[in-house]
PDB file of N, CA and C in Angstrom:
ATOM      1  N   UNK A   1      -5.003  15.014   2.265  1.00  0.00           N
ATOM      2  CA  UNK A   1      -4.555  13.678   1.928  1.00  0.00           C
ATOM      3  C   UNK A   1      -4.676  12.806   3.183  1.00  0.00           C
ATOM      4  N   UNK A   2      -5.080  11.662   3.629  1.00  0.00           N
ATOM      5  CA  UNK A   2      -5.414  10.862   4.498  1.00  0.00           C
ATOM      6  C   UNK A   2      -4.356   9.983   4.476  1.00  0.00           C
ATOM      7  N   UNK A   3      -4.415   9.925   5.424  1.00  0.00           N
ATOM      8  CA  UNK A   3      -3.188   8.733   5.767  1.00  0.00           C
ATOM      9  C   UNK A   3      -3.929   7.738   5.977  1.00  0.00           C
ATOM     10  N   UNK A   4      -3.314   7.250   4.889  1.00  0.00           N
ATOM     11  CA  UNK A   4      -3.972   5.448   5.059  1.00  0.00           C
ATOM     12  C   UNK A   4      -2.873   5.366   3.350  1.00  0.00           C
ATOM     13  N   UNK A   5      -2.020   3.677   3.572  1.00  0.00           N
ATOM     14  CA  UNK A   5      -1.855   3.309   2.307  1.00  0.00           C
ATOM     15  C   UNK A   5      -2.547   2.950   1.474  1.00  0.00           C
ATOM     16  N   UNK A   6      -1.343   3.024   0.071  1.00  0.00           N
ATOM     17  CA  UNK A   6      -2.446   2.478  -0.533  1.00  0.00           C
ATOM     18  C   UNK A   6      -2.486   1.235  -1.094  1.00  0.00           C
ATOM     19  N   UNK A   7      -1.295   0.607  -0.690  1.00  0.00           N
ATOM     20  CA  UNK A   7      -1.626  -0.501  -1.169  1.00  0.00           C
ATOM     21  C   UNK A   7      -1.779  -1.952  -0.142  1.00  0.00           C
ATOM     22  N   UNK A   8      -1.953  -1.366   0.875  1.00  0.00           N
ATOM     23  CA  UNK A   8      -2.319  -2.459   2.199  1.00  0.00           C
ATOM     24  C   UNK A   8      -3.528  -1.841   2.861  1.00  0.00           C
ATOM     25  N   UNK A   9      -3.903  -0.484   2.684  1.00  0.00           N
ATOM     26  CA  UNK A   9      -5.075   0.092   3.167  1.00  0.00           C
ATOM     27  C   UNK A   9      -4.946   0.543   5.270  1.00  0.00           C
ATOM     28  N   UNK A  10      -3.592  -0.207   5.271  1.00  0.00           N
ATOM     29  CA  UNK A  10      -3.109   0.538   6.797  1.00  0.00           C
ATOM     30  C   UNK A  10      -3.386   2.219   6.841  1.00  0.00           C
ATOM     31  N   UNK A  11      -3.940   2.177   8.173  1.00  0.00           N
ATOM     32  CA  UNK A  11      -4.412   3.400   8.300  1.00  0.00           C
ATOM     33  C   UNK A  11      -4.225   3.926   9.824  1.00  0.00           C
ATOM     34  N   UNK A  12      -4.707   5.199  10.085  1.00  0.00           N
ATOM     35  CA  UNK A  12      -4.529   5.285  11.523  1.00  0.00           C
ATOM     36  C   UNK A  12      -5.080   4.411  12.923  1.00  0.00           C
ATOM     37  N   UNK A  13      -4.561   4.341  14.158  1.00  0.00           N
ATOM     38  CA  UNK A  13      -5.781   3.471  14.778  1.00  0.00           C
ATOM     39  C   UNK A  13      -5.278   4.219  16.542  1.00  0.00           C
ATOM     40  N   UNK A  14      -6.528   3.983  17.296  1.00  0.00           N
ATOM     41  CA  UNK A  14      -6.445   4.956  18.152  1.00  0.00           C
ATOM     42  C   UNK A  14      -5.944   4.312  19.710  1.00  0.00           C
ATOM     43  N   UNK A  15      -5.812   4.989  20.416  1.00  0.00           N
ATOM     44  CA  UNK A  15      -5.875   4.390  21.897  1.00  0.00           C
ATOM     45  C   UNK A  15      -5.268   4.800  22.737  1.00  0.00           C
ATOM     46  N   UNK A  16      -4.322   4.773  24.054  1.00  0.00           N
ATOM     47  CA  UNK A  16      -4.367   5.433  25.044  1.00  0.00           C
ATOM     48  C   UNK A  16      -2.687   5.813  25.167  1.00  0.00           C
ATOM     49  N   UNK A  17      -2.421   6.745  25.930  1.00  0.00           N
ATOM     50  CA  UNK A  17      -1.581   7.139  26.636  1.00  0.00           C
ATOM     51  C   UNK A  17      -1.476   6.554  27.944  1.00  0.00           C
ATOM     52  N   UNK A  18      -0.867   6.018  28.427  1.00  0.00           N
ATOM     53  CA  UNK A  18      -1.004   5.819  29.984  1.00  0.00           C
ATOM     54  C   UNK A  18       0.547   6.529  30.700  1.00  0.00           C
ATOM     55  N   UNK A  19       0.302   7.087  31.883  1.00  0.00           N
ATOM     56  CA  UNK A  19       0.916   7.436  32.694  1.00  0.00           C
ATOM     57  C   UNK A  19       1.607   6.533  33.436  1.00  0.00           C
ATOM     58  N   UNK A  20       2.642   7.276  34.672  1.00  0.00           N
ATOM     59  CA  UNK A  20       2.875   6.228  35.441  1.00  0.00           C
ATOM     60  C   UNK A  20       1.761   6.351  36.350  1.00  0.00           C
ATOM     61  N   UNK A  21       0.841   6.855  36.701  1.00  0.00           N
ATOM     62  CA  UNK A  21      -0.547   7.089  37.720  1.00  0.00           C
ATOM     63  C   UNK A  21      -1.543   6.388  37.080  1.00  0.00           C
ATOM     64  N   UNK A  22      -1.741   5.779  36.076  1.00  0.00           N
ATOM     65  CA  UNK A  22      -2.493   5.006  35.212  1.00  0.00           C
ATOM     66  C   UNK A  22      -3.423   6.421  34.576  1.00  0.00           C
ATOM     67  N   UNK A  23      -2.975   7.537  34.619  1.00  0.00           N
ATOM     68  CA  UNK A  23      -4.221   8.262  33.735  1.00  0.00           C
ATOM     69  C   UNK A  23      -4.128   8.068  32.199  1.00  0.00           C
ATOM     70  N   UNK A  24      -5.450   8.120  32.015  1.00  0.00           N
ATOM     71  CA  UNK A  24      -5.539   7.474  30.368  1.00  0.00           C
ATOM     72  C   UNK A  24      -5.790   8.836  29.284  1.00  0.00           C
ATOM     73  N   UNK A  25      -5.518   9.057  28.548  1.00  0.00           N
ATOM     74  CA  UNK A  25      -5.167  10.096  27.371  1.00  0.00           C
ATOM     75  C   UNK A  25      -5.317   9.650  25.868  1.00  0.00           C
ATOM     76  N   UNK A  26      -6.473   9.961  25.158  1.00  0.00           N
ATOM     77  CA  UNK A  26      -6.525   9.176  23.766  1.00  0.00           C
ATOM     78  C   UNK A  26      -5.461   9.731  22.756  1.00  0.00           C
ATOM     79  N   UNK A  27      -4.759   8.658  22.035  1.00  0.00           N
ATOM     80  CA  UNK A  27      -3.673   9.344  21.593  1.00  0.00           C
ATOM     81  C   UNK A  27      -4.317   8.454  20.093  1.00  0.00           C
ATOM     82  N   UNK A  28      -3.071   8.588  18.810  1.00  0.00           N
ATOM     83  CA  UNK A  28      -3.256   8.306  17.586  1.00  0.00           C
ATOM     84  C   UNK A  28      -2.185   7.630  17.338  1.00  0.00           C
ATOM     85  N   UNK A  29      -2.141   6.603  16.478  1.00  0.00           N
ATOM     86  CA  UNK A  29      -0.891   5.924  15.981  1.00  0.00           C
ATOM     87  C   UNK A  29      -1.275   6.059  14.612  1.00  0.00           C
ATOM     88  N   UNK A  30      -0.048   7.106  14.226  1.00  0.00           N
ATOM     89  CA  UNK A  30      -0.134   7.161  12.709  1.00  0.00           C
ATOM     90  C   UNK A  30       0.776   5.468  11.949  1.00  0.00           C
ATOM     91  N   UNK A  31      -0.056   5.618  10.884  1.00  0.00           N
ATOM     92  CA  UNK A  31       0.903   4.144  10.196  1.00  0.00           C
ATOM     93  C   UNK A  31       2.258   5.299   9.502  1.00  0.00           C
ATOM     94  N   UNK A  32       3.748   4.640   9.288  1.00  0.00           N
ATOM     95  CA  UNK A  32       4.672   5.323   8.484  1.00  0.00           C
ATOM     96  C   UNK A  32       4.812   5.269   7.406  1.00  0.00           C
ATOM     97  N   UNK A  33       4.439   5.981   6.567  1.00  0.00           N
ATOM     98  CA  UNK A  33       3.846   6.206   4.927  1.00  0.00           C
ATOM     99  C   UNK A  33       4.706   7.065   4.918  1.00  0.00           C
ATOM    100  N   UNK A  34       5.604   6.471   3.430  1.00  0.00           N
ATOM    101  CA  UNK A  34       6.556   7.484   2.991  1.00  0.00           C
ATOM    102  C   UNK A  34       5.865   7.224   1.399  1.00  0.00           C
ATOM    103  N   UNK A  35       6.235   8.202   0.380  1.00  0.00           N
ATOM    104  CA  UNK A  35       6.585   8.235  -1.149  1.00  0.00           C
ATOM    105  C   UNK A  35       7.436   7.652  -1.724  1.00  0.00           C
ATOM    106  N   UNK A  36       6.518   6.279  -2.702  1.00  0.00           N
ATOM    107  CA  UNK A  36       7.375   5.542  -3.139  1.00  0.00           C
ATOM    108  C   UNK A  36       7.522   5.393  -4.410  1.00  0.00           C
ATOM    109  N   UNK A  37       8.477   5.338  -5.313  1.00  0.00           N
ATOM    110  CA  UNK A  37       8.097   4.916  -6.489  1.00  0.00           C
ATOM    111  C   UNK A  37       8.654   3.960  -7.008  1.00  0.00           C
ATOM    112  N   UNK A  38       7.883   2.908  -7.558  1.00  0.00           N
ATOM    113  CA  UNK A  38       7.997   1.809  -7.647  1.00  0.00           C
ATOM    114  C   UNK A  38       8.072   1.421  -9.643  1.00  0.00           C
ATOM    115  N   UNK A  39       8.730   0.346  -9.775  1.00  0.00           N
ATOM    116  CA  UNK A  39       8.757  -0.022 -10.922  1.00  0.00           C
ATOM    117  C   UNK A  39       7.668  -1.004 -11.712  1.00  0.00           C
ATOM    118  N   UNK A  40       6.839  -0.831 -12.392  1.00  0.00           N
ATOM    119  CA  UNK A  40       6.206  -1.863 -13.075  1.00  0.00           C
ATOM    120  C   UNK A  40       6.589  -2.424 -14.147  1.00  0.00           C
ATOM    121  N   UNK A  41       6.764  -4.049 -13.828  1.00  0.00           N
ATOM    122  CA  UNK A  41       7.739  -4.610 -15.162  1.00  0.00           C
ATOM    123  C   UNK A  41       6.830  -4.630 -16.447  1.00  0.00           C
ATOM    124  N   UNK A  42       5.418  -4.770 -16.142  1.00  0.00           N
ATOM    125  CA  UNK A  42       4.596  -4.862 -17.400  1.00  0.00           C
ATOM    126  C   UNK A  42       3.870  -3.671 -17.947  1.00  0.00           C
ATOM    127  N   UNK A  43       4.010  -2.976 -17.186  1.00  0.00           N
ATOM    128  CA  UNK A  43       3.779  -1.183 -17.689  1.00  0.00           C
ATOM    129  C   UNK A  43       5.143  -0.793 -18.693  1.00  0.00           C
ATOM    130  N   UNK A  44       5.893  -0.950 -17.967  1.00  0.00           N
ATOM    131  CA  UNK A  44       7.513  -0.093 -18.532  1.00  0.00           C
ATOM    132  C   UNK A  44       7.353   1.130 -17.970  1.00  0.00           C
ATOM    133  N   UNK A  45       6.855   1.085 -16.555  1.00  0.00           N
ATOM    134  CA  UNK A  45       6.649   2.666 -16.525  1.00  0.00           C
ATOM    135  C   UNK A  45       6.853   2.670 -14.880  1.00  0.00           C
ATOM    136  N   UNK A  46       7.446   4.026 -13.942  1.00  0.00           N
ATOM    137  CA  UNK A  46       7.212   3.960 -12.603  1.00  0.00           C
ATOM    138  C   UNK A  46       6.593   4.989 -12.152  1.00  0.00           C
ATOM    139  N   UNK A  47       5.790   4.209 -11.024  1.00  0.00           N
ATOM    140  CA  UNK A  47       4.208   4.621 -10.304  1.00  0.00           C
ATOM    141  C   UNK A  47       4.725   5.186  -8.800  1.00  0.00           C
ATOM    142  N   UNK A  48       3.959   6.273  -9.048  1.00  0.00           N
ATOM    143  CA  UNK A  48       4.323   6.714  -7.217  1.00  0.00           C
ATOM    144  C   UNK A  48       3.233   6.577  -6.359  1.00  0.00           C
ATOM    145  N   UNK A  49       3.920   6.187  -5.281  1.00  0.00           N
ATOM    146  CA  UNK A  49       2.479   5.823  -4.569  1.00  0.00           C
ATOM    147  C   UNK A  49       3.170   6.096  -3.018  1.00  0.00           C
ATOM    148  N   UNK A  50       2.055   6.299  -2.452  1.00  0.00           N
ATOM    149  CA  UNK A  50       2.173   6.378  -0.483  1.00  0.00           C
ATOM    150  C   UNK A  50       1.807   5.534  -0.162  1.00  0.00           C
ATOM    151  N   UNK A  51       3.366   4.817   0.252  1.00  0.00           N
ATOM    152  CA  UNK A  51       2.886   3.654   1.162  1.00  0.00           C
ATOM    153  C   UNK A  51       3.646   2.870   2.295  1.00  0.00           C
ATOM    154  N   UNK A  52       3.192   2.064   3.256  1.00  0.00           N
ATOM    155  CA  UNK A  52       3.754   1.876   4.678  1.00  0.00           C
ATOM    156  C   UNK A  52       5.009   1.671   4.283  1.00  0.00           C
ATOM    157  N   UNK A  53       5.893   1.593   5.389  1.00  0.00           N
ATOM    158  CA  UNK A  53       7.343   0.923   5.343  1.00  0.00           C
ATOM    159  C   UNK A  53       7.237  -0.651   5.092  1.00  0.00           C
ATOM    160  N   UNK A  54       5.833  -1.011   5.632  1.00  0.00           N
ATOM    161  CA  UNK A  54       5.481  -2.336   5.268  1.00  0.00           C
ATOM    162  C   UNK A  54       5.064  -3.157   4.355  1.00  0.00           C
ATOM    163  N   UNK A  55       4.479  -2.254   3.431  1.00  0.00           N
ATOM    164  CA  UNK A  55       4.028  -2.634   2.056  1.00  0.00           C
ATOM    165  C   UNK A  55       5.266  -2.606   1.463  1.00  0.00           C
ATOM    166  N   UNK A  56       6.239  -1.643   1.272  1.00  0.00           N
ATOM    167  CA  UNK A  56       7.584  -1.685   0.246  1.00  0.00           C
ATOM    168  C   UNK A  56       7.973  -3.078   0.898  1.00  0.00           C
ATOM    169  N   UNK A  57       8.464  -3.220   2.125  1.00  0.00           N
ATOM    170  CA  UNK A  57       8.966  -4.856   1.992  1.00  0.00           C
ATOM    171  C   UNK A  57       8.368  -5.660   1.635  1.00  0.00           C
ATOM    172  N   UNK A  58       6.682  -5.965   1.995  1.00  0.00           N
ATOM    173  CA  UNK A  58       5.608  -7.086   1.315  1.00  0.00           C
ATOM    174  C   UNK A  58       6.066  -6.498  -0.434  1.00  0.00           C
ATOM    175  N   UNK A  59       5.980  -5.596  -1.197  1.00  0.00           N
ATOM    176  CA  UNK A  59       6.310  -5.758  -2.483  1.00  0.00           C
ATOM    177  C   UNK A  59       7.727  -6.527  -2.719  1.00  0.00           C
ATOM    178  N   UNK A  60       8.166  -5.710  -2.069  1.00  0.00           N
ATOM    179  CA  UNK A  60       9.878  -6.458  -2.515  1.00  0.00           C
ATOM    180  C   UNK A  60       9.901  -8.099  -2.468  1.00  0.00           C
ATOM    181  N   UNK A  61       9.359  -8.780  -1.328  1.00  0.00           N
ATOM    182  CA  UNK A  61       9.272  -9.937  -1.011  1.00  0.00           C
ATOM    183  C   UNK A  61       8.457 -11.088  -1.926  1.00  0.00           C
ATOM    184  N   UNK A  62       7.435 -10.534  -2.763  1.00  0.00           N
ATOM    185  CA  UNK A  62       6.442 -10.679  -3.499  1.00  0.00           C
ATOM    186  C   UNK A  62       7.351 -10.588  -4.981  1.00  0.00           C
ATOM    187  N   UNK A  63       8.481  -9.756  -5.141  1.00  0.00           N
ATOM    188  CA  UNK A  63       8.611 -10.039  -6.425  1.00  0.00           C
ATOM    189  C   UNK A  63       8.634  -8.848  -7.013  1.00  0.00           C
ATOM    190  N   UNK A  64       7.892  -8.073  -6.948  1.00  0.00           N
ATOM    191  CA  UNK A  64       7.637  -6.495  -7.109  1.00  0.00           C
ATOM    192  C   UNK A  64       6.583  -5.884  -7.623  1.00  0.00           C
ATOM    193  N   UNK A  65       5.698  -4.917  -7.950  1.00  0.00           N
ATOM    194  CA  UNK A  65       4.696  -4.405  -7.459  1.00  0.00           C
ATOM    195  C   UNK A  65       3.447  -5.083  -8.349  1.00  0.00           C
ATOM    196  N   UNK A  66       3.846  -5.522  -9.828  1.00  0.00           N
ATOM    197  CA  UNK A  66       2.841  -6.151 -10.595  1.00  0.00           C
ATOM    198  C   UNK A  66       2.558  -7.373  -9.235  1.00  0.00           C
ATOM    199  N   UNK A  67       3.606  -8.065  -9.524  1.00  0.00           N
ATOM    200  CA  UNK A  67       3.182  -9.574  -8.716  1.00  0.00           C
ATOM    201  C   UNK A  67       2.224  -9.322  -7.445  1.00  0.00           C
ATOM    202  N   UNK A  68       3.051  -8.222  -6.714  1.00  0.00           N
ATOM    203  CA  UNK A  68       2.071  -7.837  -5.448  1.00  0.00           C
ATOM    204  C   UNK A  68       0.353  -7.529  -5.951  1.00  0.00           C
ATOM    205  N   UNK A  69       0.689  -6.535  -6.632  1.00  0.00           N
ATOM    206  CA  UNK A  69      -1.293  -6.062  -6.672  1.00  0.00           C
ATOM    207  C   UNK A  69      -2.024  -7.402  -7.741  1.00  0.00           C
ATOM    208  N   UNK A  70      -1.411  -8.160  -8.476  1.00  0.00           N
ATOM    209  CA  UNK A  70      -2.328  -9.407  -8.995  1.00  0.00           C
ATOM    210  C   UNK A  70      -2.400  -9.703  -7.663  1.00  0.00           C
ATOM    211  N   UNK A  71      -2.336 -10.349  -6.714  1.00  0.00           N
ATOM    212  CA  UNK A  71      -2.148 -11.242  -5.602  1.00  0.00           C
ATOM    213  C   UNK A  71      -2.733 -10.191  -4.399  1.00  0.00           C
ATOM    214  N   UNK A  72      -3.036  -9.199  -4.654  1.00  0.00           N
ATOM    215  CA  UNK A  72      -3.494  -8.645  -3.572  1.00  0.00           C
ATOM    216  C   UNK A  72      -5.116  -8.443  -4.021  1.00  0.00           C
ATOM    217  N   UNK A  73      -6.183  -8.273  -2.817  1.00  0.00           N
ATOM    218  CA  UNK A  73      -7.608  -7.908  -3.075  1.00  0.00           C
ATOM    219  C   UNK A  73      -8.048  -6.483  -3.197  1.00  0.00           C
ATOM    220  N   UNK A  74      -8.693  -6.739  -3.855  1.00  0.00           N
ATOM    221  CA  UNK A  74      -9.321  -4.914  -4.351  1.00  0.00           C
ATOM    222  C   UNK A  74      -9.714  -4.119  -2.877  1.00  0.00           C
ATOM    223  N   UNK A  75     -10.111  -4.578  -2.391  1.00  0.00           N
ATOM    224  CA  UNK A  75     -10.644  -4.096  -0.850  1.00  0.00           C
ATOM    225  C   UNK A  75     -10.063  -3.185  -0.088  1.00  0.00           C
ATOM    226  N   UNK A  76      -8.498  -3.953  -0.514  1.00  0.00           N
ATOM    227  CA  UNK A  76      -7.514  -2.857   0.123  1.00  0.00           C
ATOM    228  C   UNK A  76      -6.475  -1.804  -0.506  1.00  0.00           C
ATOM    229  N   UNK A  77      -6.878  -2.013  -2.174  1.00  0.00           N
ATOM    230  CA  UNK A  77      -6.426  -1.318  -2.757  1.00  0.00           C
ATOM    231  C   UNK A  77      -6.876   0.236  -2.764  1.00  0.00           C
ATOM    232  N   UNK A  78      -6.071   1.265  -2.753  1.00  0.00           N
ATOM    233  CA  UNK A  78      -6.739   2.539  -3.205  1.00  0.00           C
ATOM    234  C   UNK A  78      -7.124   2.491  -4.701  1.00  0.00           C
ATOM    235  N   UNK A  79      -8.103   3.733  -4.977  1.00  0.00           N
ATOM    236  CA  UNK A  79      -8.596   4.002  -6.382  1.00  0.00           C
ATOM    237  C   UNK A  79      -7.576   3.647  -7.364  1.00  0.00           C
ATOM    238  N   UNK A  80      -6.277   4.296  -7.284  1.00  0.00           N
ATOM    239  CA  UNK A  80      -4.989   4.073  -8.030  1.00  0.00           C
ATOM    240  C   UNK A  80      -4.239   3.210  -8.113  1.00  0.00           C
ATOM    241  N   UNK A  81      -4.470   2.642  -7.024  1.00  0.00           N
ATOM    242  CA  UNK A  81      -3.874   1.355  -7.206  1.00  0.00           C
ATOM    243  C   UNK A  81      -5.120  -0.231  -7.910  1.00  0.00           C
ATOM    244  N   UNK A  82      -6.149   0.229  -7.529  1.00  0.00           N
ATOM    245  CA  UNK A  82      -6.722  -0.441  -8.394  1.00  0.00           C
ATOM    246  C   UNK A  82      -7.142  -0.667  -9.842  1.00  0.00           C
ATOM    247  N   UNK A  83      -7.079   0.584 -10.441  1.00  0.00           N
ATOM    248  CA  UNK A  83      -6.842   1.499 -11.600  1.00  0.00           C
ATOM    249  C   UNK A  83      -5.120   0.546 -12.543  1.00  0.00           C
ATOM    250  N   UNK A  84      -4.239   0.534 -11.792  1.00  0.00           N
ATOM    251  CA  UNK A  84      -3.033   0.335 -11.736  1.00  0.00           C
ATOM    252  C   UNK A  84      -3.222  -1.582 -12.346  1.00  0.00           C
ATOM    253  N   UNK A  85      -3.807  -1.895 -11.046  1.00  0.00           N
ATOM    254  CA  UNK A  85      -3.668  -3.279 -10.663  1.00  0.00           C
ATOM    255  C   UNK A  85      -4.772  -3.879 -12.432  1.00  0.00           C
ATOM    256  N   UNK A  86      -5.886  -2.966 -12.513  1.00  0.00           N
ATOM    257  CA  UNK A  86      -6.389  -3.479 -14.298  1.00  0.00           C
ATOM    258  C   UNK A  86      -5.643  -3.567 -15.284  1.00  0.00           C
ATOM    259  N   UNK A  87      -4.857  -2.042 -15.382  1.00  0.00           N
ATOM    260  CA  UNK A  87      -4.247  -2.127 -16.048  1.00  0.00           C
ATOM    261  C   UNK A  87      -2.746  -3.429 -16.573  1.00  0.00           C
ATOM    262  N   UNK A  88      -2.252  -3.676 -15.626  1.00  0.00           N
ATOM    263  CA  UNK A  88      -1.222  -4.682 -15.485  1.00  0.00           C
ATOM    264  C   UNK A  88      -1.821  -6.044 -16.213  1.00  0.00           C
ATOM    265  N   UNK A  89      -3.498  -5.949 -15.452  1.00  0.00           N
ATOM    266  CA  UNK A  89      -3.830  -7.433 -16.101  1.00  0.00           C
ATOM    267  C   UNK A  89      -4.382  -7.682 -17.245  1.00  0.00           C
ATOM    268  N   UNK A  90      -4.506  -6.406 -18.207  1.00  0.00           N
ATOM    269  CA  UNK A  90      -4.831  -6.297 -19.396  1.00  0.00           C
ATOM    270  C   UNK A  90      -3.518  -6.533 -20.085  1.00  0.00           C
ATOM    271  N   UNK A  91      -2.359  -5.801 -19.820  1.00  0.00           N
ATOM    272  CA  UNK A  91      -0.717  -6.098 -20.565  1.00  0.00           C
ATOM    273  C   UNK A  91      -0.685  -7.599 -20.245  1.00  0.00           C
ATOM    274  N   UNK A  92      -0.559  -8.015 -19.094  1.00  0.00           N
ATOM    275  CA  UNK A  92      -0.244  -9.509 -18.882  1.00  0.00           C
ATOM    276  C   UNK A  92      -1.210 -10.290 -20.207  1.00  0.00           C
ATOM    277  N   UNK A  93      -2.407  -9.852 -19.977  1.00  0.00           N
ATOM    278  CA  UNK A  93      -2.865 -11.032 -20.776  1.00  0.00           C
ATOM    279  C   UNK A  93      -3.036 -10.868 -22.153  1.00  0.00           C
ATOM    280  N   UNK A  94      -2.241  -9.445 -23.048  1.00  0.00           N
ATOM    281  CA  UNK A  94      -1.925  -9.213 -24.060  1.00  0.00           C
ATOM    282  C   UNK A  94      -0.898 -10.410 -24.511  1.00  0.00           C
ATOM    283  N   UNK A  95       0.412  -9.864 -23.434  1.00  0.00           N
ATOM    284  CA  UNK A  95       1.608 -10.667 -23.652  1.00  0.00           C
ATOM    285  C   UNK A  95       1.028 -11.987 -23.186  1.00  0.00           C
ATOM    286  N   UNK A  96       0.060 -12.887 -23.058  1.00  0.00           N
ATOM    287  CA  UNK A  96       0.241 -14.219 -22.913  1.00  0.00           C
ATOM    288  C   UNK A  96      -0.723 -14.903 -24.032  1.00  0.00           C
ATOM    289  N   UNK A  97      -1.616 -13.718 -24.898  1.00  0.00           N
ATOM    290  CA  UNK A  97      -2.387 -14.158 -25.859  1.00  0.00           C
ATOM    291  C   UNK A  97      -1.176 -13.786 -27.578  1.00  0.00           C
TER     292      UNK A  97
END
């Protein structure tokens, strides 16, 4: 399983250690991806997904996870969450026809 979210597409990114001697050491900054499960108001259903500590607040802030993935770009969606993000906009535009 790769660490990278999935619904901001944050992922690992690399760079140095430094000493107090300035020696340099390539190190890793993992992003903090926990298991989330989240509610979809137009599913009726909840979705689990891995994702930053940062995405759960961008959802929360957004309204919650439908509102987030309409409003978010496919680019950075994972497979499932893009999968996810059709589905929502097929119910939405059931319930608005």
């Amino acid at each position: 399983m790769s660490r990278v979210c999935e619904l901001t597409g944050k992922s690992v990114m690399s760079g140095n250690n430094v000493s107090h001697a300035m020696n340099k050491t390539r190190r890793r900054f993992l992003p903090n991806l926990t298991k989330a499960t989240l509610l979809s108001d137009a599913l009726g259903q909840s979705v689990g997904l891995r994702i930053s500590t940062h995405a759960l607040r961008s959802v929360e802030h957004n309204g919650g996870l439908d509102n987030f993935l309409l409003k978010s770009r496919d680019e950075n969606l994972s497979l499932k969450a893009r999968r996810l993000k059709k589905q929502i906009k097929k119910k939405v535009a059931e319930k608005a026809a």
